[in-house]
PDB file of N, CA and C in Angstrom:
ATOM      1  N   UNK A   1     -13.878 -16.119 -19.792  1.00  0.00           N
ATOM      2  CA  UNK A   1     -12.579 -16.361 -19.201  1.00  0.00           C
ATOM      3  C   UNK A   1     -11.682 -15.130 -19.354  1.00  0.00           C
ATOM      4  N   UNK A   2     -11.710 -14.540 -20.566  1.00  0.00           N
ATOM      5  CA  UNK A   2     -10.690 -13.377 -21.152  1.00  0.00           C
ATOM      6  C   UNK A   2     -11.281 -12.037 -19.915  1.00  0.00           C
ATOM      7  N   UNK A   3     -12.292 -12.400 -19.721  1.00  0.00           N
ATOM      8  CA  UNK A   3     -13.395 -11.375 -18.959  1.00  0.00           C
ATOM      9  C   UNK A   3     -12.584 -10.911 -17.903  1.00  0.00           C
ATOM     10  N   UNK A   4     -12.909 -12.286 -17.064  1.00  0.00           N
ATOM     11  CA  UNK A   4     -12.423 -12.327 -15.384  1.00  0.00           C
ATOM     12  C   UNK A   4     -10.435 -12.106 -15.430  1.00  0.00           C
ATOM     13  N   UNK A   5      -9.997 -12.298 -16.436  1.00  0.00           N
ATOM     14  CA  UNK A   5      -8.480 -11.863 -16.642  1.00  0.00           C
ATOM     15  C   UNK A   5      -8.470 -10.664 -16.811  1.00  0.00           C
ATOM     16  N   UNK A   6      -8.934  -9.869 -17.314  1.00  0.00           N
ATOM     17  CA  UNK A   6      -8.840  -8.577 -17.614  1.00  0.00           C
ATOM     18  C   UNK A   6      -9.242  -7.713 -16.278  1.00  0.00           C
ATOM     19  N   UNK A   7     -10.373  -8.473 -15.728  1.00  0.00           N
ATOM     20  CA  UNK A   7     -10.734  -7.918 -14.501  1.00  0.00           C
ATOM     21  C   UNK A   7      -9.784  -7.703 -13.501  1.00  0.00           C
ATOM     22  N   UNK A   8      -9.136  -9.363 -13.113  1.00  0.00           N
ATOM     23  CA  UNK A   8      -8.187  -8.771 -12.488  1.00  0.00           C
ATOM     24  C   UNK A   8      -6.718  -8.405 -12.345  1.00  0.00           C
ATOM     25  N   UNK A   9      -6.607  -8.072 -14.071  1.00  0.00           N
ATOM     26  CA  UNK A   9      -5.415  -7.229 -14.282  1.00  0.00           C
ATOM     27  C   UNK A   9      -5.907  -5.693 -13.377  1.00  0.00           C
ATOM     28  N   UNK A  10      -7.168  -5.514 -13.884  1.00  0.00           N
ATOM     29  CA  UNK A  10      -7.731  -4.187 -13.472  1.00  0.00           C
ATOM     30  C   UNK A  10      -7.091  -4.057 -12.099  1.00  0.00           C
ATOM     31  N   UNK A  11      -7.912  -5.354 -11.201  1.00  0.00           N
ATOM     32  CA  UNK A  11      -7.987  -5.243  -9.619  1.00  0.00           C
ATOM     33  C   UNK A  11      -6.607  -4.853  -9.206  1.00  0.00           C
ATOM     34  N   UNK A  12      -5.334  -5.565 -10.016  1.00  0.00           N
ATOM     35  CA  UNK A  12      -4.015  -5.756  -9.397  1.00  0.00           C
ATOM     36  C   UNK A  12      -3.569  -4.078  -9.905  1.00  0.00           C
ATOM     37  N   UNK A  13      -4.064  -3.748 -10.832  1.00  0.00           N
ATOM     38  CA  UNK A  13      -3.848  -2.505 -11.385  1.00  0.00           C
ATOM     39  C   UNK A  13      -3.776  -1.138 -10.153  1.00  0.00           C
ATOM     40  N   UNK A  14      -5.214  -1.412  -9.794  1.00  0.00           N
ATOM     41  CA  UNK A  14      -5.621  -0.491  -8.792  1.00  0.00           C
ATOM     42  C   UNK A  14      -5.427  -0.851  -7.652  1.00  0.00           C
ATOM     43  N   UNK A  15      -4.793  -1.812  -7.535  1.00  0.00           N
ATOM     44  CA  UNK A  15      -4.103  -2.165  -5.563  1.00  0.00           C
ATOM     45  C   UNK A  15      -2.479  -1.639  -5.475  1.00  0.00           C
ATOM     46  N   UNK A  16      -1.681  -1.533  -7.121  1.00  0.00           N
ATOM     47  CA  UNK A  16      -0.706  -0.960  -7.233  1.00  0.00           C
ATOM     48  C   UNK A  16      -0.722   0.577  -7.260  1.00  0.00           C
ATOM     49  N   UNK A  17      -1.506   1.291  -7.620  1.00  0.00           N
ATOM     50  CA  UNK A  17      -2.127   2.536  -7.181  1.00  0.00           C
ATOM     51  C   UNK A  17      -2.402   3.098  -6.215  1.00  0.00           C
ATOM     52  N   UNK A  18      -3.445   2.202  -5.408  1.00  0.00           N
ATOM     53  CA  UNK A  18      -3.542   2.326  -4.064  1.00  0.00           C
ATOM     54  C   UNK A  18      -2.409   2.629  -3.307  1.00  0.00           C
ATOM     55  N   UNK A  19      -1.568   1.046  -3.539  1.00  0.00           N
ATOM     56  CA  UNK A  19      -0.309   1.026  -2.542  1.00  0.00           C
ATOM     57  C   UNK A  19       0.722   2.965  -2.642  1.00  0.00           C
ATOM     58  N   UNK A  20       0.704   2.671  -4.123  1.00  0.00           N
ATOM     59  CA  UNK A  20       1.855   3.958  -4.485  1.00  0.00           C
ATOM     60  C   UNK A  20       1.168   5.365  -3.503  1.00  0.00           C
ATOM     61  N   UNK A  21       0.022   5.376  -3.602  1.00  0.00           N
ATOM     62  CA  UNK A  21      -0.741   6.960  -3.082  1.00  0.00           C
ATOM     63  C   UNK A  21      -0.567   6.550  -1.321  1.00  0.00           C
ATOM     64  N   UNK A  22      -0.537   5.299  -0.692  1.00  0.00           N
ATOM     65  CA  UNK A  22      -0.450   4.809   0.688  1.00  0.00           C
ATOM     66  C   UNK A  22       0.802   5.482   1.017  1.00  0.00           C
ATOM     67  N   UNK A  23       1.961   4.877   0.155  1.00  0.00           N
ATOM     68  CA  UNK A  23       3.268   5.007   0.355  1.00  0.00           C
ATOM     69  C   UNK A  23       3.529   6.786   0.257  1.00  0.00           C
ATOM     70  N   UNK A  24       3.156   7.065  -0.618  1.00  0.00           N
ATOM     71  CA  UNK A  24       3.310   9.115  -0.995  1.00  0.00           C
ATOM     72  C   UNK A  24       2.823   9.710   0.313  1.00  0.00           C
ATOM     73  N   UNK A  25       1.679   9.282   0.970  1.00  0.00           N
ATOM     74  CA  UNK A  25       1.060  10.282   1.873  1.00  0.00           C
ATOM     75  C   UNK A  25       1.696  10.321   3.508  1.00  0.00           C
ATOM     76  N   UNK A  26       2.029  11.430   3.425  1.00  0.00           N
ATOM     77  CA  UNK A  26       2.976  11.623   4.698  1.00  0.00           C
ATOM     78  C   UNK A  26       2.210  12.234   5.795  1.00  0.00           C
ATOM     79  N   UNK A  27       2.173  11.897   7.191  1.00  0.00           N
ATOM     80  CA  UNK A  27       1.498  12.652   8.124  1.00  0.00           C
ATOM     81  C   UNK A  27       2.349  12.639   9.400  1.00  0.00           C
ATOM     82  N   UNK A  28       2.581  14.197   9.718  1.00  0.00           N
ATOM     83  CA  UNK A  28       3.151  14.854  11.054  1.00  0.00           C
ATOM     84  C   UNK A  28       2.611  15.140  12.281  1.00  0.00           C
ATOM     85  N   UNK A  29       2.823  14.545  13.602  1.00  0.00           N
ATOM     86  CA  UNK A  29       2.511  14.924  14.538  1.00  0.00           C
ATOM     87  C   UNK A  29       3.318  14.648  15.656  1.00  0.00           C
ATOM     88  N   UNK A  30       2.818  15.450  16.912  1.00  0.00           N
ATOM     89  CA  UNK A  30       3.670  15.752  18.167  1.00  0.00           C
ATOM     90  C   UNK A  30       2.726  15.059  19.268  1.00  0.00           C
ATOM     91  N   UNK A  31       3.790  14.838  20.422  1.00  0.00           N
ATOM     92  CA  UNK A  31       3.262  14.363  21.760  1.00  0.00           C
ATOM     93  C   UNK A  31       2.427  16.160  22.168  1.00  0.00           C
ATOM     94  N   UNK A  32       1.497  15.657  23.132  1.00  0.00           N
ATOM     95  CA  UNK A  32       0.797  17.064  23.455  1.00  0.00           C
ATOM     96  C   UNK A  32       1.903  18.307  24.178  1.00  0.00           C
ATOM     97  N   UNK A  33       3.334  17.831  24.759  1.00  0.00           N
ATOM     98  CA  UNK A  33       4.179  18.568  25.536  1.00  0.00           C
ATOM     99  C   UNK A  33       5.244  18.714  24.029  1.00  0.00           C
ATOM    100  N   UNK A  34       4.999  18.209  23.142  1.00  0.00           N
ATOM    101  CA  UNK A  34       5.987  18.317  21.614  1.00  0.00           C
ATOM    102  C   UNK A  34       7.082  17.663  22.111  1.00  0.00           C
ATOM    103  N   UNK A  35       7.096  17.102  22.812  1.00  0.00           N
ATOM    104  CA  UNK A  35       8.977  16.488  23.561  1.00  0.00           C
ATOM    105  C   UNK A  35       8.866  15.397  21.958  1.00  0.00           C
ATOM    106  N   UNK A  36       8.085  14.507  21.619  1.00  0.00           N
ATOM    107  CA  UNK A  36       8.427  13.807  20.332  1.00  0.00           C
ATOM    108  C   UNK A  36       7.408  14.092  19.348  1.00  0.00           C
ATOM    109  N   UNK A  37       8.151  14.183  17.856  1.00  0.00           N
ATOM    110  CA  UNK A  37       7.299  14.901  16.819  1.00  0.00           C
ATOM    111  C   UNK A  37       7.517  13.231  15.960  1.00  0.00           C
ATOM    112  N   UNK A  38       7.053  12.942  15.201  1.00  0.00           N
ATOM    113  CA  UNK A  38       6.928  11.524  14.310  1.00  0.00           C
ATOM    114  C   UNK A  38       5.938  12.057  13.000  1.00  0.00           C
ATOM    115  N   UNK A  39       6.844  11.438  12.026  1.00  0.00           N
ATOM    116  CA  UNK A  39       6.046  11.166  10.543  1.00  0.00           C
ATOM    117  C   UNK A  39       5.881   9.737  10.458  1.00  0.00           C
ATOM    118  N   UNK A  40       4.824   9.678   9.794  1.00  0.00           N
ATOM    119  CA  UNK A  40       4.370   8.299   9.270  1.00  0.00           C
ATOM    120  C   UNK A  40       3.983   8.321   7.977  1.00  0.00           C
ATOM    121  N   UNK A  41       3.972   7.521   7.372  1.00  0.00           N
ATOM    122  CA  UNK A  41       2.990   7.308   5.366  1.00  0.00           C
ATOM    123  C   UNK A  41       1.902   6.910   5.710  1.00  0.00           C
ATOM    124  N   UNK A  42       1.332   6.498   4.875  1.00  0.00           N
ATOM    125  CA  UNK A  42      -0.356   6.077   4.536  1.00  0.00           C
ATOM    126  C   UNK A  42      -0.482   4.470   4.755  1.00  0.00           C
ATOM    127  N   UNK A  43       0.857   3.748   5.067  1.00  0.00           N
ATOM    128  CA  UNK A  43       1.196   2.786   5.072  1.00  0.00           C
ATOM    129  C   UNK A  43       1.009   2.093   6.843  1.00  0.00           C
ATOM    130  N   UNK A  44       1.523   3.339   7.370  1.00  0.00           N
ATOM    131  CA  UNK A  44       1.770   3.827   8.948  1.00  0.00           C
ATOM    132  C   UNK A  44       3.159   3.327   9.341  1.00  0.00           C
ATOM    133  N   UNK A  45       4.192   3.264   8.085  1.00  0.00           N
ATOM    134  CA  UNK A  45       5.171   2.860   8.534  1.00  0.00           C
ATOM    135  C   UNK A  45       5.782   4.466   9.141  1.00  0.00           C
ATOM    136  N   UNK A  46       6.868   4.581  10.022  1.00  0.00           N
ATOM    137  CA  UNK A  46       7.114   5.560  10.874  1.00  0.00           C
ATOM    138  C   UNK A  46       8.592   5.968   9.798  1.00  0.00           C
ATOM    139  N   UNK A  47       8.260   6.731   9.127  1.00  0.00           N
ATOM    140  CA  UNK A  47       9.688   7.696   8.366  1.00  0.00           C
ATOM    141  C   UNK A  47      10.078   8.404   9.058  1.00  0.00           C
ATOM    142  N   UNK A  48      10.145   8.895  10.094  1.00  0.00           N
ATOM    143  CA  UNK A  48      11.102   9.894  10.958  1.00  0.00           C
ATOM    144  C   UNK A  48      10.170  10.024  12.650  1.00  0.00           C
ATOM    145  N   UNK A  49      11.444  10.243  13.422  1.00  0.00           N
ATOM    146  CA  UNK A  49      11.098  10.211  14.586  1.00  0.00           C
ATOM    147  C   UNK A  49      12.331  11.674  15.315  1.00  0.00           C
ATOM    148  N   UNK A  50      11.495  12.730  15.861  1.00  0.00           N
ATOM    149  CA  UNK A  50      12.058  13.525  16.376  1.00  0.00           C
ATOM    150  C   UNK A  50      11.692  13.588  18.122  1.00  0.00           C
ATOM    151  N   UNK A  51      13.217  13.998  18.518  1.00  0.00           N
ATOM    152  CA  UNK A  51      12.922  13.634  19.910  1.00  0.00           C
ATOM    153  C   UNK A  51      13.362  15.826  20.645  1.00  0.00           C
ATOM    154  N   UNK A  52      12.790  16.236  21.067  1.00  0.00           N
ATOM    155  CA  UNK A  52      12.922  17.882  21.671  1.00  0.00           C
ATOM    156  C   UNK A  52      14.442  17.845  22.614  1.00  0.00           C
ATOM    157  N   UNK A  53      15.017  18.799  22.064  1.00  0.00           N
ATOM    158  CA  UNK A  53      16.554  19.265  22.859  1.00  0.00           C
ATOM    159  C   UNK A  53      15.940  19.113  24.596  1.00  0.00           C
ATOM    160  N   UNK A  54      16.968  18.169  25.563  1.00  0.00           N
ATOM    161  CA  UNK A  54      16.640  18.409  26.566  1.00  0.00           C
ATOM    162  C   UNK A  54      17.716  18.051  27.416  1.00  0.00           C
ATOM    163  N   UNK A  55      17.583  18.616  28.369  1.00  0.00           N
ATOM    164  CA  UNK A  55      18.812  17.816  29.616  1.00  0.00           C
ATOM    165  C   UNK A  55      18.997  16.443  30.110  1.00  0.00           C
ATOM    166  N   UNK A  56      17.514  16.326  30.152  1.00  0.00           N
ATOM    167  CA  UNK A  56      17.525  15.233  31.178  1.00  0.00           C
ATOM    168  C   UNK A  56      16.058  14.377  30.489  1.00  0.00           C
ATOM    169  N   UNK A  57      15.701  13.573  29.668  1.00  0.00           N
ATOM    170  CA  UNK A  57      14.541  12.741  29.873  1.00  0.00           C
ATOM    171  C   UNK A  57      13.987  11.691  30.519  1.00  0.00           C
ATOM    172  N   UNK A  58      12.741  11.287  31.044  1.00  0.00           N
ATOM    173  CA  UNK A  58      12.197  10.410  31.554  1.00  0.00           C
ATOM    174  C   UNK A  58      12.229   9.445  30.850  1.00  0.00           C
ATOM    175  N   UNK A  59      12.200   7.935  30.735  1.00  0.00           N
ATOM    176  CA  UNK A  59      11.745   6.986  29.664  1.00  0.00           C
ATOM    177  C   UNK A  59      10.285   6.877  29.616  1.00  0.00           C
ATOM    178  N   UNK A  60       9.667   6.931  31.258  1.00  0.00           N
ATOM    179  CA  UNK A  60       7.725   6.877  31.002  1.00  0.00           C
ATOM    180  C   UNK A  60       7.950   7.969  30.207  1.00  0.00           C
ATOM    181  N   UNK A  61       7.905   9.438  30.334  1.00  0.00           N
ATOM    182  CA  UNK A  61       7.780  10.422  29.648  1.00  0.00           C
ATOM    183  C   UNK A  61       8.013   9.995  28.130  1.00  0.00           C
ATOM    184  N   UNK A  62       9.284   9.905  27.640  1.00  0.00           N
ATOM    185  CA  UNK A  62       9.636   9.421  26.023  1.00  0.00           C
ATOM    186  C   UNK A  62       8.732   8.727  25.567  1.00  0.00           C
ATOM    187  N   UNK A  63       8.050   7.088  25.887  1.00  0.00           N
ATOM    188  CA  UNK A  63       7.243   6.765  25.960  1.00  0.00           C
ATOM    189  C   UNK A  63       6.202   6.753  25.913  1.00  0.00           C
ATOM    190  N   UNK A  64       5.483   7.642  26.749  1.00  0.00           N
ATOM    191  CA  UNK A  64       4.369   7.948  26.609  1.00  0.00           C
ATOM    192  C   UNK A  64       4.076   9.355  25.538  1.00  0.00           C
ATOM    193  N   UNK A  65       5.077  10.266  25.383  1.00  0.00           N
ATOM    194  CA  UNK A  65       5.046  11.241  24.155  1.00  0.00           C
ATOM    195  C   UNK A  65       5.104  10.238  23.244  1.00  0.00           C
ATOM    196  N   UNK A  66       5.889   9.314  22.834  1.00  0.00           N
ATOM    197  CA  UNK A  66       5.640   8.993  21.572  1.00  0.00           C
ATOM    198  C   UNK A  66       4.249   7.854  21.168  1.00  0.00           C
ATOM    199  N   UNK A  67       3.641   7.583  22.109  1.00  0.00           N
ATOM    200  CA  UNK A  67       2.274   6.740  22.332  1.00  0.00           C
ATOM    201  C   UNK A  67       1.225   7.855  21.518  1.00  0.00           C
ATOM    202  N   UNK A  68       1.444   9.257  22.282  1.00  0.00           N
ATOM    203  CA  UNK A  68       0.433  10.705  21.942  1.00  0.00           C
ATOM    204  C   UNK A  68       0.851  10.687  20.669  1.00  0.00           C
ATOM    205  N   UNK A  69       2.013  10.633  20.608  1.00  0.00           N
ATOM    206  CA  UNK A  69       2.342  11.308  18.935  1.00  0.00           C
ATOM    207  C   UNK A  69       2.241  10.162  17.572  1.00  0.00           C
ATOM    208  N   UNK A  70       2.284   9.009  17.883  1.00  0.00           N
ATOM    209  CA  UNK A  70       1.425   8.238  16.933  1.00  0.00           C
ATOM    210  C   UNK A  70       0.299   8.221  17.065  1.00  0.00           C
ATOM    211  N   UNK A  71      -0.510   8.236  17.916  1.00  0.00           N
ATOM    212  CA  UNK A  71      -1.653   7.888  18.295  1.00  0.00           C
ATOM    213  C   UNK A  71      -2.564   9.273  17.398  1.00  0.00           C
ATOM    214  N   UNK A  72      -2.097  10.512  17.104  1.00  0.00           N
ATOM    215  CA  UNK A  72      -2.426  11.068  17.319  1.00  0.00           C
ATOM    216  C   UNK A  72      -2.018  11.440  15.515  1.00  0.00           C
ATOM    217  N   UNK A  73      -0.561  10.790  15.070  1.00  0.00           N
ATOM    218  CA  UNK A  73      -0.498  10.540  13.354  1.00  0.00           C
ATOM    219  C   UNK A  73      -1.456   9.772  12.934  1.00  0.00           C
ATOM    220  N   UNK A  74      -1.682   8.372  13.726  1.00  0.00           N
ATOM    221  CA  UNK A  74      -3.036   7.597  13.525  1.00  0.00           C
ATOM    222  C   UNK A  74      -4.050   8.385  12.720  1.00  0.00           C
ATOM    223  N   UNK A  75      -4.806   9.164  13.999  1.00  0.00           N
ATOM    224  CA  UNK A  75      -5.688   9.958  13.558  1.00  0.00           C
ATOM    225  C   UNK A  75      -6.137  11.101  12.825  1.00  0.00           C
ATOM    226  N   UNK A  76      -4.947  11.820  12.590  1.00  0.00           N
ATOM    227  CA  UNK A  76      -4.837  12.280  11.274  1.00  0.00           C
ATOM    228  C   UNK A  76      -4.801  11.553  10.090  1.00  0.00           C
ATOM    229  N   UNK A  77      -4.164  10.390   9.742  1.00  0.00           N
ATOM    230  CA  UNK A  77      -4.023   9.954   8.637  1.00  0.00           C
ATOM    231  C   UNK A  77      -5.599   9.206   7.896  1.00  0.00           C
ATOM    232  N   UNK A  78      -5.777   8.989   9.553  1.00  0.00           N
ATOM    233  CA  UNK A  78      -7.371   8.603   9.368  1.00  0.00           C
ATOM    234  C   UNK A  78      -8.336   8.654   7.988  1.00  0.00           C
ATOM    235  N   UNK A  79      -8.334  10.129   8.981  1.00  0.00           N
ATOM    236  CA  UNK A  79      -9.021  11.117   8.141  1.00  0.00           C
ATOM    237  C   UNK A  79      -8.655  11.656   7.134  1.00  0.00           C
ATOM    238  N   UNK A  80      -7.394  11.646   6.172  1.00  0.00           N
ATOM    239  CA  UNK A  80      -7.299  11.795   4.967  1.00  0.00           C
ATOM    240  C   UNK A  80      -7.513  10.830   4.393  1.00  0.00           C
ATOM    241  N   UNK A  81      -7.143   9.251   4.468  1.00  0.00           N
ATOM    242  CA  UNK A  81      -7.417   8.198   3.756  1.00  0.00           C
ATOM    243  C   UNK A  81      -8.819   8.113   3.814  1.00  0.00           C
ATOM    244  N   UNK A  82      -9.356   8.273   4.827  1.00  0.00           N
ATOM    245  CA  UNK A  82     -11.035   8.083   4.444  1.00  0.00           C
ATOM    246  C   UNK A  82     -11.303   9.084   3.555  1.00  0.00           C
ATOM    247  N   UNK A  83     -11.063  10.473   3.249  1.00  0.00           N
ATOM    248  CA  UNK A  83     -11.579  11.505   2.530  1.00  0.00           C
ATOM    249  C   UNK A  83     -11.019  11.242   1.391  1.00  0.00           C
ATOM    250  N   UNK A  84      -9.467  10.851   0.868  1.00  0.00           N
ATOM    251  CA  UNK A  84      -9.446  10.512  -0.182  1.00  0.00           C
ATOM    252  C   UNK A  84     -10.165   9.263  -1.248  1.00  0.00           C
ATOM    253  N   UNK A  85     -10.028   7.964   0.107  1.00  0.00           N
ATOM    254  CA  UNK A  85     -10.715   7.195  -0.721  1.00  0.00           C
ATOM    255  C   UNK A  85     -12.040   6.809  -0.660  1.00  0.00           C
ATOM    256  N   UNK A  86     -12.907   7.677  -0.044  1.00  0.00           N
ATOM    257  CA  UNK A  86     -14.634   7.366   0.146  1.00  0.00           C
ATOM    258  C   UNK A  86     -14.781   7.196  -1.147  1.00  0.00           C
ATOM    259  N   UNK A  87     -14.888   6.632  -2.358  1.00  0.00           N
ATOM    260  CA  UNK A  87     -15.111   6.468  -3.750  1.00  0.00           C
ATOM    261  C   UNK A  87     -15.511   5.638  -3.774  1.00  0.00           C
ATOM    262  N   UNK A  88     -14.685   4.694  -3.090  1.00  0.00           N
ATOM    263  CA  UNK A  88     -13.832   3.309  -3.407  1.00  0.00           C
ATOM    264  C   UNK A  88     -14.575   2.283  -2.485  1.00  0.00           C
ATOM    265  N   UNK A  89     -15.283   3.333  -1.405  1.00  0.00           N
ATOM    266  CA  UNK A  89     -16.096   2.232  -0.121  1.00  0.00           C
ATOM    267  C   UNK A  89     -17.694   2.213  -0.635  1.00  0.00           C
TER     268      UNK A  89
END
């Protein structure tokens, strides 16, 4: 009994870990024309959203830059969370 308690003090241990290194890891990217640049965490919540000095914008355009530019934090972040945590899989 003392076993499986300890265990998952462990488990809750290392999902609070997890979370904290999710939350720390920041990833930057741009629509392919850079009109919107976006950060996201490891979480994929969106911490900042930059939009390019302009006269005049489209909304498809806005739109669709910022579709590229998550889409595209997505896939960066990807690939660090898999490289950091291949341990763990």
């Amino acid at each position: 009994m003392f076993d499986q308690l300890k265990d998952l003090y462990n488990l809750k241990r290392q999902a609070a870990e997890m979370d904290k290194q999710l939350s720390s890891e920041r990833v930057e990217a741009a629509s392919s024309d850079e009109l919107v640049r976006i950060v996201i965490n490891g979480k994929h919540d969106i911490l900042e959203v930059q939009i390019a000095d302009r006269e005049h914008y489209d909304k498809k355009e806005l739109a669709e830059g910022f579709k590229q530019a998550y889409s595209s934090a997505q896939s960066k972040l990807q690939k660090i969370l898999m490289e950091k945590f291949k341990g763990l899989m």
